[in-house]
Protein backbone atom coordinates (compact mmCIF):
# COMPACT_ATOMS: atom_id res chain seq x y z
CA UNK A 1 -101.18 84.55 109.08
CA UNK A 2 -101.09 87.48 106.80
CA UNK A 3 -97.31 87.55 106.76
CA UNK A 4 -97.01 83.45 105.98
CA UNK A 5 -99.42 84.17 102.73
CA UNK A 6 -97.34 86.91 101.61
CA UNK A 7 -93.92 85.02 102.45
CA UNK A 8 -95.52 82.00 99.95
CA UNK A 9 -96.54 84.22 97.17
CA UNK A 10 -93.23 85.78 97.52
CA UNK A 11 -91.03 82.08 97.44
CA UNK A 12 -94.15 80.44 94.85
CA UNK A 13 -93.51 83.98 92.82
CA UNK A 14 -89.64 83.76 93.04
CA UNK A 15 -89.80 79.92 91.84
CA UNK A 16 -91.64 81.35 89.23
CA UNK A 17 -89.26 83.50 87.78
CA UNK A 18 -86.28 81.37 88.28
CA UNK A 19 -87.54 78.75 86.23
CA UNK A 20 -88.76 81.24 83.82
CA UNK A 21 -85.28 82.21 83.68
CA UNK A 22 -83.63 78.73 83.62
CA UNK A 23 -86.36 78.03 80.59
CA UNK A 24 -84.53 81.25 79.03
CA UNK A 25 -81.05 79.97 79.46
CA UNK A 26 -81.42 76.42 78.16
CA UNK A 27 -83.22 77.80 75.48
CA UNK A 28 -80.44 80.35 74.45
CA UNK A 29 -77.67 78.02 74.95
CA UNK A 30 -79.96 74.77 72.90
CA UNK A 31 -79.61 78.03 69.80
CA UNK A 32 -76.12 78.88 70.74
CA UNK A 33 -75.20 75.36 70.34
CA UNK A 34 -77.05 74.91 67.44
CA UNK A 35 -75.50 77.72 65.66
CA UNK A 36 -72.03 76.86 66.64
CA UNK A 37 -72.95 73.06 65.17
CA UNK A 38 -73.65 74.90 61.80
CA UNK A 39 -70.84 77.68 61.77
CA UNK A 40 -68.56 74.14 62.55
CA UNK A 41 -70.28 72.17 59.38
CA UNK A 42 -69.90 75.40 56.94
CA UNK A 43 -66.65 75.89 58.10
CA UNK A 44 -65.59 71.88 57.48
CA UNK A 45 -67.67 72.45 54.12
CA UNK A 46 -65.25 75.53 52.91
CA UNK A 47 -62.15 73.64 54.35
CA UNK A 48 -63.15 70.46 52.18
CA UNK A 49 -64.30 72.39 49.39
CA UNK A 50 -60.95 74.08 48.80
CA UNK A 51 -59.21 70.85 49.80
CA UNK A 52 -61.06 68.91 47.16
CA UNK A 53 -60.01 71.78 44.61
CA UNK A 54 -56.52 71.75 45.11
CA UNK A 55 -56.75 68.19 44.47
CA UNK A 56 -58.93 68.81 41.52
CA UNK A 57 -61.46 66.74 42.43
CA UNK A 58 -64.92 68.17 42.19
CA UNK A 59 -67.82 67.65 45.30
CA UNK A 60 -70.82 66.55 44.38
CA UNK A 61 -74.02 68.69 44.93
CA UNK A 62 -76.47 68.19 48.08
CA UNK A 63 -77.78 64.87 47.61
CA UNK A 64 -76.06 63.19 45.24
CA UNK A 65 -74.46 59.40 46.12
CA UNK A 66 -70.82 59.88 45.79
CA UNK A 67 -68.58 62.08 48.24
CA UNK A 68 -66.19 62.94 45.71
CA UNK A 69 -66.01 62.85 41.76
CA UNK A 70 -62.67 62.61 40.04
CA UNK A 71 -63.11 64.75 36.77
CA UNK A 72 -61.96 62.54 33.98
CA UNK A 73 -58.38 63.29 32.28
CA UNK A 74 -57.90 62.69 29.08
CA UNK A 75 -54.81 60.56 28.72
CA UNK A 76 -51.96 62.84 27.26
CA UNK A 77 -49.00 60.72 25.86
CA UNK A 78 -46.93 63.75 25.91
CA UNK A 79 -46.71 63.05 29.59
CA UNK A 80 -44.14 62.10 31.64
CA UNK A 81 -44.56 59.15 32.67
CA UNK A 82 -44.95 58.67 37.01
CA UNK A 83 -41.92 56.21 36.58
CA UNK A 84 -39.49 55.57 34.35
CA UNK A 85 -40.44 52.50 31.68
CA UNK A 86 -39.40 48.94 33.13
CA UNK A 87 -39.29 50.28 36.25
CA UNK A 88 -41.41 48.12 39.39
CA UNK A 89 -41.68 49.98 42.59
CA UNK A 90 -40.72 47.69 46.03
CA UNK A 91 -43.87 47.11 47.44
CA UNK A 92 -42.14 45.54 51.18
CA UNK A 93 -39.21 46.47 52.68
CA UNK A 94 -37.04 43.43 53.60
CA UNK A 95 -35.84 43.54 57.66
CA UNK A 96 -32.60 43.12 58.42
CA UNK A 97 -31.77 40.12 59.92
CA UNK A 98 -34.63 37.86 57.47
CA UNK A 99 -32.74 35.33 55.36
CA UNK A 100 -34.06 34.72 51.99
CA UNK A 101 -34.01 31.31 50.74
């Protein structure tokens, strides 16, 4: 009789301690996870912050509408122009094989 109480204090005290430690685990892998989520987000912050400078476009601080802000150019004549005057890009390639009519 003596021996079955200990034997359930021993099981109801070993429960006890590995869901204490479960608890511990979840809890440490819920912050691990959580600070891998944020390391991830800087990380894609830096990466689209340098992105967004090469294309000289400037980001917007926390909170504001717009993703992205194009700085406005003056317009400098002394240019060159993107194409040359007169000139119309093809906007759709023609298959071989189509017949125009």
């Amino acid at each position: 009789m003596v021996n079955e109480d200990r034997l359930k204090k021993i099981e109801q005290d070993q429960k006890e301690l590995q869901d204490d430690l479960m608890k511990k685990m979840e809890d440490r892998l819920a912050k691990t996870q959580q600070d891998m989520r944020e390391d991830i987000m800087k990380s894609q912050q830096d990466m689209l912050g340098k992105l967004a400078q090469m294309l000289g476009f400037q980001l917007p601080e926390k909170g504001e509408a717009s993703i992205l802000n194009h700085p406005k150019k003056p317009t400098d004549e002394s240019e060159d122009p993107a194409y040359p005057p007169g000139f119309a890009p093809i906007q759709a390639r023609i298959q071989p094989g189509n017949n125009l009519k």
